[in-house]
Protein backbone atom coordinates (compact mmCIF):
# COMPACT_ATOMS: atom_id res chain seq x y z
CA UNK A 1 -8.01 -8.63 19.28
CA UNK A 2 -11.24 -7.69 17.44
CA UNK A 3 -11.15 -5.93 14.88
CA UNK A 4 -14.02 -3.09 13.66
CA UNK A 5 -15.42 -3.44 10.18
CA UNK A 6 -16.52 0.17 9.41
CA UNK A 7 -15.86 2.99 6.78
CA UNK A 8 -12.00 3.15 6.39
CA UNK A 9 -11.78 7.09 6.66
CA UNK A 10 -8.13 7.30 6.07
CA UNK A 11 -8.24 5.59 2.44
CA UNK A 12 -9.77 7.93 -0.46
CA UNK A 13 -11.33 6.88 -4.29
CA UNK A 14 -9.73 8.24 -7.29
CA UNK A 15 -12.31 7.11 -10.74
CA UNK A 16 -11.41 6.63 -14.24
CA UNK A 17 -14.27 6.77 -16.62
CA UNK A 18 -14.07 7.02 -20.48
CA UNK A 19 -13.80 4.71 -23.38
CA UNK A 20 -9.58 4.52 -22.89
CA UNK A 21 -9.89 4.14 -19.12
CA UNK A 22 -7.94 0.61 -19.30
CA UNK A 23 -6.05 1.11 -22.13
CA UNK A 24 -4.73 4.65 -20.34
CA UNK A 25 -4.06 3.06 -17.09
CA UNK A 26 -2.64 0.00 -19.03
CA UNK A 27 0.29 2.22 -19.50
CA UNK A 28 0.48 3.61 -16.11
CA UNK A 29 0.20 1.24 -13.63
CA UNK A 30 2.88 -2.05 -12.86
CA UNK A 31 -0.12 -4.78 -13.59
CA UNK A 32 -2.14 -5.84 -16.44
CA UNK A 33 -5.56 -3.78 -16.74
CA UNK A 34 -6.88 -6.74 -18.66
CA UNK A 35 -8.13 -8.00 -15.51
CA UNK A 36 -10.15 -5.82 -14.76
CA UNK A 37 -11.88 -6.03 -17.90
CA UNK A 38 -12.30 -9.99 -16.61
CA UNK A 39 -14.26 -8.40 -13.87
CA UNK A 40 -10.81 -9.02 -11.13
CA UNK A 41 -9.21 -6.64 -8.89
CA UNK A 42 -5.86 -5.51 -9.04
CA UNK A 43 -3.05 -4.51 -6.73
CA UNK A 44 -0.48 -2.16 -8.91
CA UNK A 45 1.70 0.73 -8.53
CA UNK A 46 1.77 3.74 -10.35
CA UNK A 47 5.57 4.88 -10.59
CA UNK A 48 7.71 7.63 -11.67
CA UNK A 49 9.78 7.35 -14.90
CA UNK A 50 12.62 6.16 -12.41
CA UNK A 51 10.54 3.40 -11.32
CA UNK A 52 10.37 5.19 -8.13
CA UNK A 53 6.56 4.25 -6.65
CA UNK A 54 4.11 7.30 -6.63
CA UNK A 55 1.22 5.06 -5.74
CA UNK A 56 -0.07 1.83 -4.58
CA UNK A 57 -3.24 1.35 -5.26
CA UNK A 58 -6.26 -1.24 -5.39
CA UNK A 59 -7.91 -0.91 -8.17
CA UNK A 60 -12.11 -2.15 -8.96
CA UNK A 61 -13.73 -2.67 -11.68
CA UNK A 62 -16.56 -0.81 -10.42
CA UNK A 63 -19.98 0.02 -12.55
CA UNK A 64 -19.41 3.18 -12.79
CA UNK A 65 -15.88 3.16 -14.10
CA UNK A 66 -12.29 1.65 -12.44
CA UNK A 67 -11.87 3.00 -8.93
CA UNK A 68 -8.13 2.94 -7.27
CA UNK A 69 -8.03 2.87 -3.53
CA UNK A 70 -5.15 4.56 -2.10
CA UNK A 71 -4.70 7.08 1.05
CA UNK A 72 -6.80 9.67 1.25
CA UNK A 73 -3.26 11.95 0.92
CA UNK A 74 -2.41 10.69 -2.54
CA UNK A 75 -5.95 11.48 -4.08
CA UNK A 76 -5.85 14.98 -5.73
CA UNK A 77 -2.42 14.62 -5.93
CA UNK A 78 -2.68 11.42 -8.02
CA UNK A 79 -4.94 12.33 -9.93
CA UNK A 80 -2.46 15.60 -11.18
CA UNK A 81 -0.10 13.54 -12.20
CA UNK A 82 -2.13 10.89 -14.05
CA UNK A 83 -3.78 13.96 -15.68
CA UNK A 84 -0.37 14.81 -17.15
CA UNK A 85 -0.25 11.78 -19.00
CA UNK A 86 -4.09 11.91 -20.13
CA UNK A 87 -3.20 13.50 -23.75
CA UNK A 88 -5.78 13.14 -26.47
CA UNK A 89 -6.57 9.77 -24.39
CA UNK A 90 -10.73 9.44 -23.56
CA UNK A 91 -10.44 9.29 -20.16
CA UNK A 92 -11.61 11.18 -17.01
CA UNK A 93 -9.63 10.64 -13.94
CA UNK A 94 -11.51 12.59 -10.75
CA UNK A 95 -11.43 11.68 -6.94
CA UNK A 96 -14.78 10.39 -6.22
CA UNK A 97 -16.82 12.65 -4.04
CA UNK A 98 -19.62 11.76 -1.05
CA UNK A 99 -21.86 9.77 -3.34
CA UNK A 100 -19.67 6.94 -2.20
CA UNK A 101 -17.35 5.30 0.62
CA UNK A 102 -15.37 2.60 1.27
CA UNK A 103 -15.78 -0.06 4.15
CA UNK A 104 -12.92 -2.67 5.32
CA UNK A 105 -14.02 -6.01 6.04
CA UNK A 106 -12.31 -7.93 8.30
CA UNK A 107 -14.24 -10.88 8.70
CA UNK A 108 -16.09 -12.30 5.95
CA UNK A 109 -18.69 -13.68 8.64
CA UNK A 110 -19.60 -10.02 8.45
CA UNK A 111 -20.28 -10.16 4.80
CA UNK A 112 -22.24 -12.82 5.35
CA UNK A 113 -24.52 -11.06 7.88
CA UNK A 114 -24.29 -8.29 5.52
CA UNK A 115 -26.21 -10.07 2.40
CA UNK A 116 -23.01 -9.64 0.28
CA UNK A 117 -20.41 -12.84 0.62
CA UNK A 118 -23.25 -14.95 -2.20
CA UNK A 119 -20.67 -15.68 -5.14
CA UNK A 120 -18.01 -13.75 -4.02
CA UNK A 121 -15.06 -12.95 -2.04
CA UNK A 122 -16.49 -15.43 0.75
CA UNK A 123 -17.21 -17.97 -1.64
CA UNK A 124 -15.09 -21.44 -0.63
CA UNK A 125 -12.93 -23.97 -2.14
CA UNK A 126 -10.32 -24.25 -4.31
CA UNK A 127 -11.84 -22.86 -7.43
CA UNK A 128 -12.45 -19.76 -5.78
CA UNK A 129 -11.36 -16.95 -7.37
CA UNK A 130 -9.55 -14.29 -4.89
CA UNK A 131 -9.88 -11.67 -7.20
CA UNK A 132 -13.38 -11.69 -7.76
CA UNK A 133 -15.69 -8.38 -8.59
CA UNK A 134 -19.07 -8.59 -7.72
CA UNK A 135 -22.47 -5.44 -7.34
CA UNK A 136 -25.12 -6.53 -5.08
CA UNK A 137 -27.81 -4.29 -4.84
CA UNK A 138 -25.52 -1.07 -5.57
CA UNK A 139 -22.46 -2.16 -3.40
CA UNK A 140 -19.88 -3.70 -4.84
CA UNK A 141 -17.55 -6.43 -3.09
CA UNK A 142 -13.89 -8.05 -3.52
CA UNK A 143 -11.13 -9.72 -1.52
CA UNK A 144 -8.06 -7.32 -0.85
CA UNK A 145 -5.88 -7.99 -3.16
CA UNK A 146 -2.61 -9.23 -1.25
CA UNK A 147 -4.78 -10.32 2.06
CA UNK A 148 -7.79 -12.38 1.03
CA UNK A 149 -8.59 -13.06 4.37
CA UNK A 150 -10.51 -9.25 4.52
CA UNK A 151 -12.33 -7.51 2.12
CA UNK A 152 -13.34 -3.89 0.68
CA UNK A 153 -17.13 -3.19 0.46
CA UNK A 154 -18.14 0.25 -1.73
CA UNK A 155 -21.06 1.86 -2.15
CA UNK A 156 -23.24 4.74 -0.87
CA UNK A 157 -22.61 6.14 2.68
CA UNK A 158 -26.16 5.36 3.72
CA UNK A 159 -26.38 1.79 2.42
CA UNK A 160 -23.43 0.92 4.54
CA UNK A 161 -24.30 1.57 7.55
CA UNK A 162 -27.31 -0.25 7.05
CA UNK A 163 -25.25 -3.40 6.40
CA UNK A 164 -23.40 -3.16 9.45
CA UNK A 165 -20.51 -0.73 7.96
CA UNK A 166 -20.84 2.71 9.48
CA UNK A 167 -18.54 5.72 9.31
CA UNK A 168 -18.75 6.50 13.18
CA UNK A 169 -16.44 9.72 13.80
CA UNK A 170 -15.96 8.63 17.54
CA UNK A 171 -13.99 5.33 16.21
CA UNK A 172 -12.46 6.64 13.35
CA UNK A 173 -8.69 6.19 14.77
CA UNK A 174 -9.31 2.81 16.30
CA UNK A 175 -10.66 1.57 12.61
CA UNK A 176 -7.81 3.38 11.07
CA UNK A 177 -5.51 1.97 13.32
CA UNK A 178 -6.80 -1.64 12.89
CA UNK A 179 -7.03 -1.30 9.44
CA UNK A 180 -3.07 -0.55 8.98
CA UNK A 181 -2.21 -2.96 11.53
CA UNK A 182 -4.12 -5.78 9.47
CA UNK A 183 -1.59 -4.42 6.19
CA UNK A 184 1.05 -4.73 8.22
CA UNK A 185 0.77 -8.04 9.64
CA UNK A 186 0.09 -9.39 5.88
CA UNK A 187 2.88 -7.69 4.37
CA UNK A 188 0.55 -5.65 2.10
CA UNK A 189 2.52 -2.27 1.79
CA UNK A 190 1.32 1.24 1.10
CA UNK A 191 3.03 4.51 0.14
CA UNK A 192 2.21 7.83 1.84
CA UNK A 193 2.87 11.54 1.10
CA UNK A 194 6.27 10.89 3.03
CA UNK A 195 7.59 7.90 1.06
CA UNK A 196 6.37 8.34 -2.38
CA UNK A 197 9.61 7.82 -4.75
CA UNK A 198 11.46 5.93 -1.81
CA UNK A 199 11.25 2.71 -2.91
CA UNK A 200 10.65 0.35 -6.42
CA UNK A 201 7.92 -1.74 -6.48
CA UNK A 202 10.31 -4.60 -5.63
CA UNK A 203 11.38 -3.07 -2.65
CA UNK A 204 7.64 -3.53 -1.46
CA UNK A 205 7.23 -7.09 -2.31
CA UNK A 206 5.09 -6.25 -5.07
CA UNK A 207 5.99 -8.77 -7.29
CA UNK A 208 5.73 -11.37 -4.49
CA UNK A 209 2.01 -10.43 -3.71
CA UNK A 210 0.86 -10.42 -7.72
CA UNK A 211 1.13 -6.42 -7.78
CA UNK A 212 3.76 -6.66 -11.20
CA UNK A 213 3.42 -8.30 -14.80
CA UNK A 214 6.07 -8.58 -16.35
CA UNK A 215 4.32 -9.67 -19.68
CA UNK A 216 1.94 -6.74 -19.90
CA UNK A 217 4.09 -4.22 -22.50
CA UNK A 218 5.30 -0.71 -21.60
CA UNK A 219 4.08 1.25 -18.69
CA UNK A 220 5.97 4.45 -17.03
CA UNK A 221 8.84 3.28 -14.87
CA UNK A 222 8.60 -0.11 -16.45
CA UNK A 223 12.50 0.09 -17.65
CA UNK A 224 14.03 0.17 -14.36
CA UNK A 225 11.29 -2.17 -12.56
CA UNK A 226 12.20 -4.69 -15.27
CA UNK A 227 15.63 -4.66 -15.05
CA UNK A 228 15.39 -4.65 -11.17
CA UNK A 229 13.48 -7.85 -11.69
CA UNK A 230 16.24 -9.61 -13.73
CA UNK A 231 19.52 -7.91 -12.04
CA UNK A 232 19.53 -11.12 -10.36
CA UNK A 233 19.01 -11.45 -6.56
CA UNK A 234 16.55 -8.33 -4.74
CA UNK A 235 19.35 -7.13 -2.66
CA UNK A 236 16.51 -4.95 -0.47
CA UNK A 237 13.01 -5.96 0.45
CA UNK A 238 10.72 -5.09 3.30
CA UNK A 239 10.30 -7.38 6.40
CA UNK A 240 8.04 -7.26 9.22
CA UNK A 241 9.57 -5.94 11.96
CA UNK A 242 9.40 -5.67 15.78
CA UNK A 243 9.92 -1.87 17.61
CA UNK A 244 9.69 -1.31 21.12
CA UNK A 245 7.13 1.54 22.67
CA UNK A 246 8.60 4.72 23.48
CA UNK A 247 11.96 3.68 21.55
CA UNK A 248 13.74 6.96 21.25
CA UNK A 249 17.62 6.42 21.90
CA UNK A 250 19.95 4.60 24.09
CA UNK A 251 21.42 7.47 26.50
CA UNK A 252 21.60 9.56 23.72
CA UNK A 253 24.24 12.62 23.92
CA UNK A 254 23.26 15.69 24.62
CA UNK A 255 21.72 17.42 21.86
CA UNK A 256 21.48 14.06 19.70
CA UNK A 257 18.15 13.42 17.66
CA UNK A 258 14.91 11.82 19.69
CA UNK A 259 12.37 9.90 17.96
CA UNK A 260 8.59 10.98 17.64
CA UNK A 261 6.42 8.45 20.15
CA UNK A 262 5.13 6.74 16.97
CA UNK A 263 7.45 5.62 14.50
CA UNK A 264 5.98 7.68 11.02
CA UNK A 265 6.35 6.08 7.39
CA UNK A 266 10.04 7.03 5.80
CA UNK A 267 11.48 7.14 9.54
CA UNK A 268 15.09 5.54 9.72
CA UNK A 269 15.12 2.01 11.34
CA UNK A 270 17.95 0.30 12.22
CA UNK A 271 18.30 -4.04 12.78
CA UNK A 272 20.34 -5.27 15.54
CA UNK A 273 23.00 -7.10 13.24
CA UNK A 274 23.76 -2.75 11.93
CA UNK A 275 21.78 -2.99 8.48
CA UNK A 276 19.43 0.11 8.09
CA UNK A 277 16.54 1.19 6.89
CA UNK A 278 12.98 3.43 5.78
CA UNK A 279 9.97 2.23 7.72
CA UNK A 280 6.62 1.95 4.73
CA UNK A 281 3.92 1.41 8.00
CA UNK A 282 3.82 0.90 11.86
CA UNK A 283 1.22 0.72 13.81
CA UNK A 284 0.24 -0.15 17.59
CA UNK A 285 0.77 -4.12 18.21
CA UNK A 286 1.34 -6.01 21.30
CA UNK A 287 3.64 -4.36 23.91
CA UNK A 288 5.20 -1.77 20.86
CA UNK A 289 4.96 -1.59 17.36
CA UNK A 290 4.60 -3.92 14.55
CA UNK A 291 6.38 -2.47 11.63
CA UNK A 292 7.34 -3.05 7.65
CA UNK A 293 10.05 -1.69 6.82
CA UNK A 294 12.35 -1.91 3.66
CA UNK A 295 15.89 -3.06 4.53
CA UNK A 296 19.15 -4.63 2.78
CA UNK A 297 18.90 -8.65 2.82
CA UNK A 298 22.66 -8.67 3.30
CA UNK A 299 24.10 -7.71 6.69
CA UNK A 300 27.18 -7.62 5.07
CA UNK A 301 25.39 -4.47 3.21
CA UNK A 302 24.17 -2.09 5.94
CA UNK A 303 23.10 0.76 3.89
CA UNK A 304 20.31 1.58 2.03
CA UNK A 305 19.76 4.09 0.07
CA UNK A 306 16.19 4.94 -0.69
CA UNK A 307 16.37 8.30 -1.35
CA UNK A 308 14.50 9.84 -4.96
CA UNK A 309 17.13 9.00 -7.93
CA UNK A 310 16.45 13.36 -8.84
CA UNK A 311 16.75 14.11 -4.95
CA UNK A 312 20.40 11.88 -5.19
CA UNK A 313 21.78 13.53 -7.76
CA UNK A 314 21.21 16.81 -7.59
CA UNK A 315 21.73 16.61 -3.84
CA UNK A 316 25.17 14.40 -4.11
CA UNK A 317 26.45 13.49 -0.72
CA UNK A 318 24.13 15.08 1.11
CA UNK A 319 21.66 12.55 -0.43
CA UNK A 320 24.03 9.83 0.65
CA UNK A 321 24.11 10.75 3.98
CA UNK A 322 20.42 11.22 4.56
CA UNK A 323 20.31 7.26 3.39
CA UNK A 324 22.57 6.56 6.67
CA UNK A 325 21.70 8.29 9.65
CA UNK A 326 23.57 8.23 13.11
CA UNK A 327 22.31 5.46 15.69
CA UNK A 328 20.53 7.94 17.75
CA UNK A 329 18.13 9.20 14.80
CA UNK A 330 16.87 5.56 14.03
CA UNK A 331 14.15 3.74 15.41
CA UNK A 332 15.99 -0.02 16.56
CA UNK A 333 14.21 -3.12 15.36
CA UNK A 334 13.68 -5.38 18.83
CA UNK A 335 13.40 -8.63 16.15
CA UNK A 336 12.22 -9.67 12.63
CA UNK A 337 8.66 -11.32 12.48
CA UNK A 338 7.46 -13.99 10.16
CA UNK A 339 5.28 -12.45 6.85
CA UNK A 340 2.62 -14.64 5.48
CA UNK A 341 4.68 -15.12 2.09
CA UNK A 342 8.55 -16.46 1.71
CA UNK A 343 11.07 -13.35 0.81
């Protein structure tokens, strides 16, 4: 299936600019901002002090200051919350207006065409730096962090169209669509208005995709993502998963729950073998859906609770029970697919 390189209008820019722009989001975000001061981008999320993810986000070292790439959704509230922590740090942090967009890349024979793979993401062998930052002529370039088989081109509206990346209104849902799909199929997750303080990073595979150090010092949430990391076994991570169009129930009872026609991020999913689960992404693929979702490892542990830890306790059991809904309100995994890293 081919895939449309274009202006990814469901993903918005939030910019830090200042003096203390790394050192601020140094103790924010779940990676280490020295990085980007190496001229690498970064995967992180930005959590709650529960560990709880707000955010995950891409971050550049662009010229004009660190940009994080993140759903458009999460932008103004994002940058609210950051704000919160700015203090008497010397920092801006503002969602980046027209001046500039953000293309998805799917091949990089399309950077090539484009004038923009010299000496960067495209660039072979095993030296190769995946994380590479690069400007050429005002637009800058980098492997996605997590699938370095595509990559993010930024840069004036104008300039990319006229490298082959347009923003065409009439495609916008196929390159959406496309775009998510891609995520999905490389286990790359994202967080949405509807999941944000579901899951810890963990949960999302973060630290197998490079997305957590666990060196770097203090950051919010860093407590309980630490001591996640050394509890011993992850007893829930997301898989890749398998849902079948038009899924809604089997002979449900009258009056019983029905399913949307597209499974939505935070919908309950349910694996044949009776574990359960929150769905991060799902998107058109083949003859249904292909889906990650964050589930127990453990059949012998169906339930999973992913609700907010504030939401659990002052909700009590009602909190518990939202964590474990009836058959007929969960979308039913057909099978678990293969993810391009070991869990």
């Amino acid at each position: 299936m081919h895939m449309r390189s274009a202006v990814l209008p469901h993903l918005g820019l939030l910019r830090f600019q200042g003096p203390d722009r790394l050192t601020f989001l140094q103790g924010q975000i779940s990676h280490d901002t020295r990085r980007l001061g190496e001229g690498r981008a970064l995967l992180a999320a930005c959590a709650n002090p529960q560990g709880r993810v707000l955010a995950v986000l891409q971050l550049l070292p662009h010229e004009s200051g660190v940009i994080a790439i993140l759903p458009r959704e999460l932008v103004e509230p994002m940058a609210a919350h950051l704000g919160r922590y700015r203090l008497r740090a010397k920092v801006t942090i503002d969602p980046v207006g027209a001046e500039l967009a953000l293309a998805g890349v799917h091949e990089f024979e399309a950077l090539a065409a484009a004038g923009l793979a010299a000496g960067g993401p495209a660039a072979e062998g095993a030296g190769a730096d995946a994380r590479h930052y690069h400007e050429i002529d005002g637009l800058g370039v980098a492997r996605v962090s997590g699938d370095p088989r595509r990559a993010w081109v930024i840069g004036p509206p104008a300039e990319l169209a006229a490298r082959g990346f347009p923003d065409d209104p009439a495609r916008r849902a196929e390159v959406e669509r496309d775009w998510r799909l891609a995520d999905v199929r490389a286990g790359l997750p994202q967080v949405f208005a509807a999941t944000r303080e579901l899951f810890v990073p963990q949960m999302l595979n973060l630290d197998l995709l490079d997305g957590i150090s666990f060196t770097k010092g203090c950051y919010t949430g860093q407590e309980i993502v630490t001591r996640t990391q050394h509890r011993g076994r992850i007893k829930r991570r997301m898989l890749r998963v398998a849902l079948a169009a038009g899924d809604t129930t089997t002979s449900p009872a009258a009056g019983a729950a029905t399913l949307p026609a597209t499974p939505a991020p935070g919908a309950h999913l349910r694996l044949a073998d009776g574990r359960v689960g929150r769905i991060v992404d799902a998107q058109p693929g083949g003859s249904g859906y292909e889906a990650l979702a964050v589930v127990s490892l453990d059949a012998a542990e169906p339930e999973v609770e992913t609700a907010p830890p504030a939401a659990a306790a002052g909700a009590g059991a009602a909190a518990g029970a939202a964590a474990t809904p009836a058959d007929d309100a969960s979308w039913r995994a057909l099978e678990v697919l293969p993810l391009p890293y070991a869990v």
